[in-house]
Protein backbone atom coordinates (compact mmCIF):
# COMPACT_ATOMS: atom_id res chain seq x y z
CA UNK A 1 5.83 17.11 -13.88
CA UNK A 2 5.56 19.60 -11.10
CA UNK A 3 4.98 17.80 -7.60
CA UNK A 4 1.92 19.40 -7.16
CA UNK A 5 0.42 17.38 -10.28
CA UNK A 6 2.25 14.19 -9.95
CA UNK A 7 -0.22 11.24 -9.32
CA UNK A 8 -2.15 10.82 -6.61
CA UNK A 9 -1.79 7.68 -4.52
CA UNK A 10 -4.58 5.94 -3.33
CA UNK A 11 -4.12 3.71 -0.42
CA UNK A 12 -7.39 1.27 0.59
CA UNK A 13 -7.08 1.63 4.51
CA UNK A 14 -10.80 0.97 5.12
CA UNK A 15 -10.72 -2.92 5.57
CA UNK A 16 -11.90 -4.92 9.19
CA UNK A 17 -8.95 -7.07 8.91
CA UNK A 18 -10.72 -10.14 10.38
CA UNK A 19 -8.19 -12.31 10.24
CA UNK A 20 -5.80 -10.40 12.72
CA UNK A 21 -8.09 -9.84 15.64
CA UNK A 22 -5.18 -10.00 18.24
CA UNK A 23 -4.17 -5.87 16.46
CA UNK A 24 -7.63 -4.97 14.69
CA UNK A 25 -9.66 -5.17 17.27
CA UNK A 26 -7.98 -1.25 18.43
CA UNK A 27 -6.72 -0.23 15.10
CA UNK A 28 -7.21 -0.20 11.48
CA UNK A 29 -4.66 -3.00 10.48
CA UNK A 30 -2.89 -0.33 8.20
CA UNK A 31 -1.32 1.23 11.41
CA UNK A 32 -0.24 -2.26 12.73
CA UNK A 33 3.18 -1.40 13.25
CA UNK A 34 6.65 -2.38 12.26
CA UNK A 35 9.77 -0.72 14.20
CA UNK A 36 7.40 1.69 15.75
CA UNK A 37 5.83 3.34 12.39
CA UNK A 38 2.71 1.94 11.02
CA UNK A 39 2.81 -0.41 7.55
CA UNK A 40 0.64 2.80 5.97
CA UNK A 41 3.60 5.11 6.93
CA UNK A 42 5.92 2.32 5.16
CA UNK A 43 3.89 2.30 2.31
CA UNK A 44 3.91 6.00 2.29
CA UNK A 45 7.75 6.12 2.56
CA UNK A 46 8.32 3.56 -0.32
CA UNK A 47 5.87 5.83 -2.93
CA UNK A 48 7.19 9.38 -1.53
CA UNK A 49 10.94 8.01 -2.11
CA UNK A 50 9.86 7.80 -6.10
CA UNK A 51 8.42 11.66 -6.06
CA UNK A 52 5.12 10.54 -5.32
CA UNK A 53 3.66 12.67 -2.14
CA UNK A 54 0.31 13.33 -2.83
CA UNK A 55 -2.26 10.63 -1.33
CA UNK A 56 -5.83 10.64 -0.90
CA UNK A 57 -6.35 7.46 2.32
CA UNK A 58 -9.64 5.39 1.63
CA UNK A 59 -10.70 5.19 5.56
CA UNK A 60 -13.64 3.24 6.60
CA UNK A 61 -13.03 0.76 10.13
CA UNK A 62 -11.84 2.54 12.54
CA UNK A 63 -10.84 5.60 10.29
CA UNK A 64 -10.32 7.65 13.55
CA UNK A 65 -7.03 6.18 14.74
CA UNK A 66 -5.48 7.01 10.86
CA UNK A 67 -6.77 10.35 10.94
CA UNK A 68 -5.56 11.17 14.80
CA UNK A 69 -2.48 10.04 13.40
CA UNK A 70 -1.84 11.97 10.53
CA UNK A 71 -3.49 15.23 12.17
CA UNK A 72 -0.69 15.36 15.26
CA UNK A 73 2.48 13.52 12.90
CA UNK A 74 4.60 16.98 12.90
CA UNK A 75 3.28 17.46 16.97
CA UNK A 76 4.41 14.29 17.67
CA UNK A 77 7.68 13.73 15.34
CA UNK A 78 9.77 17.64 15.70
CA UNK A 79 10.82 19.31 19.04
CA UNK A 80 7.93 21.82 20.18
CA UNK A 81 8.16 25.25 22.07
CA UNK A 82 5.13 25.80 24.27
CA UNK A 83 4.67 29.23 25.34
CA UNK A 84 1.91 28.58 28.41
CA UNK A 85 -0.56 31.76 29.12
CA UNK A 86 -4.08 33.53 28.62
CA UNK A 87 -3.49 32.26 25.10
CA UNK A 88 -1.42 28.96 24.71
CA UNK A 89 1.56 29.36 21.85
CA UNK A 90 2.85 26.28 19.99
CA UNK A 91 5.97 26.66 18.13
CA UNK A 92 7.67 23.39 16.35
CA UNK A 93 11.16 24.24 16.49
CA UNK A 94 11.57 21.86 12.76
CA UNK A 95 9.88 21.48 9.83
CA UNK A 96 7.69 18.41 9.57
CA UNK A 97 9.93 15.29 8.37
CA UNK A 98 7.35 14.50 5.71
CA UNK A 99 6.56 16.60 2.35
CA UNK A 100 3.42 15.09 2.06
CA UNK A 101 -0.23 16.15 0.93
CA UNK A 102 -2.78 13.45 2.45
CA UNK A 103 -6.14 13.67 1.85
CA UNK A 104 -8.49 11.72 4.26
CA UNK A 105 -11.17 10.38 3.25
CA UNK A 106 -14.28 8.70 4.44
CA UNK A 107 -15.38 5.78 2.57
CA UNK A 108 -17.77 4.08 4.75
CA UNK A 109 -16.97 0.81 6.95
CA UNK A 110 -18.34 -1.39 5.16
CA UNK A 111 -17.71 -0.40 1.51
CA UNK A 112 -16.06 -3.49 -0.63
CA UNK A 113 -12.78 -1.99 -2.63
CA UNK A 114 -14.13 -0.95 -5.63
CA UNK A 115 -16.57 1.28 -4.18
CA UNK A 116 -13.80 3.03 -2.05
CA UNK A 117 -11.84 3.95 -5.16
CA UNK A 118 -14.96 5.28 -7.17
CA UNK A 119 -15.78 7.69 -3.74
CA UNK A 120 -12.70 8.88 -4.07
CA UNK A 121 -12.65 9.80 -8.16
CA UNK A 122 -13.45 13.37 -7.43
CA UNK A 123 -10.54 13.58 -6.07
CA UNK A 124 -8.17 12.48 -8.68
CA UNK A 125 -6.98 15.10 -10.90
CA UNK A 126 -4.77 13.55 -13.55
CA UNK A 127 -4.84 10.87 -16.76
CA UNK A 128 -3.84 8.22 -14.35
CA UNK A 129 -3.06 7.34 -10.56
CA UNK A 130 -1.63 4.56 -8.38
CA UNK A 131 -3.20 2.25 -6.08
CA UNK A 132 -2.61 0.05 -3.65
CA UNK A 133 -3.74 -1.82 -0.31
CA UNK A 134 -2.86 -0.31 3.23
CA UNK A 135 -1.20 -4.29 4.23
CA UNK A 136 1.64 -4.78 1.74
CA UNK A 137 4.82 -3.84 1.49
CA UNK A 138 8.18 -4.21 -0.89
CA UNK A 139 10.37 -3.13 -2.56
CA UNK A 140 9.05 -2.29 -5.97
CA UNK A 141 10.60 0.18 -8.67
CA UNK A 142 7.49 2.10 -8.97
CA UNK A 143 9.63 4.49 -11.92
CA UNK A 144 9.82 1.05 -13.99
CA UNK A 145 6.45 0.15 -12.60
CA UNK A 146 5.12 3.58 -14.62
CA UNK A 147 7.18 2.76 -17.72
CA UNK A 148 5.92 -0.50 -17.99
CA UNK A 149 2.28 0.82 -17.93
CA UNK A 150 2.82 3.67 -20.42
CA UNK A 151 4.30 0.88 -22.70
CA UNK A 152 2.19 -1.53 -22.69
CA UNK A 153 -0.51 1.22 -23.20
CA UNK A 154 -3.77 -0.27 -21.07
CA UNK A 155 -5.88 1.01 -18.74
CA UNK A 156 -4.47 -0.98 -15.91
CA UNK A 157 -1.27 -2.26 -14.81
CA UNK A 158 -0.59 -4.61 -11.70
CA UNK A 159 2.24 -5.20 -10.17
CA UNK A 160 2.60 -9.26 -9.87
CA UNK A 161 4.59 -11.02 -7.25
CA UNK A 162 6.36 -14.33 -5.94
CA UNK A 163 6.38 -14.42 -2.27
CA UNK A 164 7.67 -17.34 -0.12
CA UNK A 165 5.29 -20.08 0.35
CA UNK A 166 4.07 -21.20 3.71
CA UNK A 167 5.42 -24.41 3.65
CA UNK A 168 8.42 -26.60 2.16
CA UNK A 169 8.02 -27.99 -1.35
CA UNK A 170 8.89 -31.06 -2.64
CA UNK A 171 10.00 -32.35 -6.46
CA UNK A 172 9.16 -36.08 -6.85
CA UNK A 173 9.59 -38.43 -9.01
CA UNK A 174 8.30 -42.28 -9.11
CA UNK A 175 8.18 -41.81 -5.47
CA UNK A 176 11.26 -40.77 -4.95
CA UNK A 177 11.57 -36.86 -3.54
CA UNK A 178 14.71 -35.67 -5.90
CA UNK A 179 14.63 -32.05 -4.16
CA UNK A 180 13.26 -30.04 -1.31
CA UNK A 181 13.33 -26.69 -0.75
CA UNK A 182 12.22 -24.98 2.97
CA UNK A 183 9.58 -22.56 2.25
CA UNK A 184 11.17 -21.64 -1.25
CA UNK A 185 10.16 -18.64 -3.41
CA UNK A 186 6.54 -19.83 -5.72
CA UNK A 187 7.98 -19.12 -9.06
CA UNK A 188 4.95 -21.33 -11.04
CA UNK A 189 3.04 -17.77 -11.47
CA UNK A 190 2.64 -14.64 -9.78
CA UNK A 191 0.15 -13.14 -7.86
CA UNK A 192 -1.75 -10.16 -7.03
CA UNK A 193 0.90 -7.98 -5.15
CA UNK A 194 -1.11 -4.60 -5.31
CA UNK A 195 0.67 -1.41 -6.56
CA UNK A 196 -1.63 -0.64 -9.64
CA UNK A 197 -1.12 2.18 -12.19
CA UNK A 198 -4.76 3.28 -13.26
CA UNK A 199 -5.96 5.29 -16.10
CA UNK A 200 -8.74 7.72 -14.98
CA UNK A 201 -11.01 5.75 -17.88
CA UNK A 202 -10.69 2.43 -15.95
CA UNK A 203 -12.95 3.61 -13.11
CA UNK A 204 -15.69 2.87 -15.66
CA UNK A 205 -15.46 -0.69 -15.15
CA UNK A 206 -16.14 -0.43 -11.26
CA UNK A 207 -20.39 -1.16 -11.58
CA UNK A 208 -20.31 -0.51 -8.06
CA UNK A 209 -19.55 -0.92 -4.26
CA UNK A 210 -17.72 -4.33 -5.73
CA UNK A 211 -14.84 -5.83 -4.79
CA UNK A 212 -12.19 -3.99 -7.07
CA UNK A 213 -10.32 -7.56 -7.30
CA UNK A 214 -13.80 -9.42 -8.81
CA UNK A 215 -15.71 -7.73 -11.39
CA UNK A 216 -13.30 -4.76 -12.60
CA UNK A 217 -9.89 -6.42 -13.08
CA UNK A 218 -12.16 -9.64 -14.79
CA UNK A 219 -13.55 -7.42 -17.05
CA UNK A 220 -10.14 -5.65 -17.89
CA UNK A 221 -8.55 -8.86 -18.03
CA UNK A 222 -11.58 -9.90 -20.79
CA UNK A 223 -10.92 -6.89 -22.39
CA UNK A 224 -7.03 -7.20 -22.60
CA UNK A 225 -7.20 -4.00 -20.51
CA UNK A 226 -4.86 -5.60 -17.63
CA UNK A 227 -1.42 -5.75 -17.61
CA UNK A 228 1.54 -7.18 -15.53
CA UNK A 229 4.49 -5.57 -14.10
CA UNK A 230 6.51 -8.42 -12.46
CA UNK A 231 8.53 -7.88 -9.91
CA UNK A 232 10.95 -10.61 -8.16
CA UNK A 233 12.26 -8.51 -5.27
CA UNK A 234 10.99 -8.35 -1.65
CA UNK A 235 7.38 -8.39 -1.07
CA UNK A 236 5.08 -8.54 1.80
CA UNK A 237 1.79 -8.98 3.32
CA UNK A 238 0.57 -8.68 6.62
CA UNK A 239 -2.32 -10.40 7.05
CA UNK A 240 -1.47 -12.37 10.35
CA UNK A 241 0.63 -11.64 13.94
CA UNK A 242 2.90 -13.84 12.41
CA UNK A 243 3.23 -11.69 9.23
CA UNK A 244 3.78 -8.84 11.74
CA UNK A 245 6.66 -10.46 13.77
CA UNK A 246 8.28 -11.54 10.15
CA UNK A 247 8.46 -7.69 9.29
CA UNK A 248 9.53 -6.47 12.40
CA UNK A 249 12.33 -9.42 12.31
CA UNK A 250 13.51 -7.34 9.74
CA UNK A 251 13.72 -3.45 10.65
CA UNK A 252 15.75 -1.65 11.00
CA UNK A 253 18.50 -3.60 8.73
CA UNK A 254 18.57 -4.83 6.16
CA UNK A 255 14.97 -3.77 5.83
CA UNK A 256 14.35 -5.10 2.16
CA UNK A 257 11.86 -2.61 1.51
CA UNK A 258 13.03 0.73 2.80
CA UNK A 259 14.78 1.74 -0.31
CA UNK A 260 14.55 5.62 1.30
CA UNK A 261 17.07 4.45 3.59
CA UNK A 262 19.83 3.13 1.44
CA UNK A 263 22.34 5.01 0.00
């Protein structure tokens, strides 16, 4: 498929991210950063490594600092030539590192999930796109992630996940604790790790500005509409400073999820 009609990639960047005052109270949490580069930019890096460069970015809090950003990333990442005069000359002396086409768009501050992705459906231009939260991060195949979709043949595919529990777990028996593992991997079931594949059709089951979480994925699930893609590798949120200082524990190497980097 030619680049210019892969998939879009919808990334939910709108949220208030209560729960990490100590960074949201100046930024959007998607441009908390780790190693210097906002989680979005992460994000971004992960879906453009797979071919996929075309995103449309659901803003809503604080949708200024994203779109500053984006609108000075080749000013502020390539050498510049200024020529100073009557008339000011700018000349970047490199092409922009990125290949990307980013649509911003306004979705409100306040809209839940569900009604960011249907303000954005004029903007999606093929059978199906991806979608996923501005917080989270791994390393996920999205190229399986796609097959795994088009196989099972439903409307919408998420990708589930096992992170590492908060706290140490415990096997007992008659009282007596037979194991214990230090904040092991939750293997019982998976959970919602983000990185949909959508069919276009799908957005029918959004009633609303709803959570897209609540109503929609119940009513796929109801309708054996929802399926799994499961994926045991690295994956992240970041939800909390201490989330934060976990990710940045880890860049530059090894980095789990920057599969652009390895070679």
């Amino acid at each position: 498929m030619d680049n210019d009609r892969r998939p879009r990639v919808v990334i939910l960047c709108g949220g208030r991210g209560a729960r990490f005052p100590e960074e949201t109270q100046v930024r959007p949490k998607p441009m908390v950063t780790i190693g210097g580069q906002p989680i979005l930019w992460h994000i971004m890096k992960l879906y453009s490594h797979y071919g996929l460069r075309r995103f449309v970015l659901c803003l809503g809090y604080l949708g200024n600092v994203i779109r500053d950003f984006f609108l000075r990333y080749h000013e502020h990442s390539t050498d510049a030539l200024l020529r100073l005069g009557a008339a000011t000359e700018i000349e970047y002396v490199a092409p922009c590192p990125e290949d990307w086409e980013i649509l911003l768009a306004e979705t409100g501050p306040e809209t839940q999930t569900g009604g960011r992705v249907l303000a954005v459906e004029k903007y999606i231009d093929t059978d199906y796109f991806h979608l996923t939260y501005g917080d989270g991060i791994g390393d996920v195949d999205l190229d399986a992630l796609v097959r795994c979709h088009q196989q099972a043949g439903r409307l919408v595919t998420l990708t589930g996940v096992f992170p590492r529990s908060h706290y140490g777990e415990m096997t007992v028996r008659e009282g007596e604790v037979t194991s214990f593992a230090e904040k092991p991997e939750l293997t019982r079931a998976p959970i919602n790790g983000g990185f949909f594949v959508v069919q276009r059709e799908a957005l029918r089951r959004i009633p609303g500005d709803v959570p897209w979480e609540r109503e929609p994925l119940a009513q796929l699930a109801a309708e054996g509409q929802l399926s799994c893609y499961t994926h045991r590798g690295f994956w992240h949120c970041m939800d909390t400073a201490a989330e934060r200082d976990r990710l940045n524990s880890l860049w530059p190497e090894p980095a789990p999820w920057a599969v652009w980097r390895r070679r």
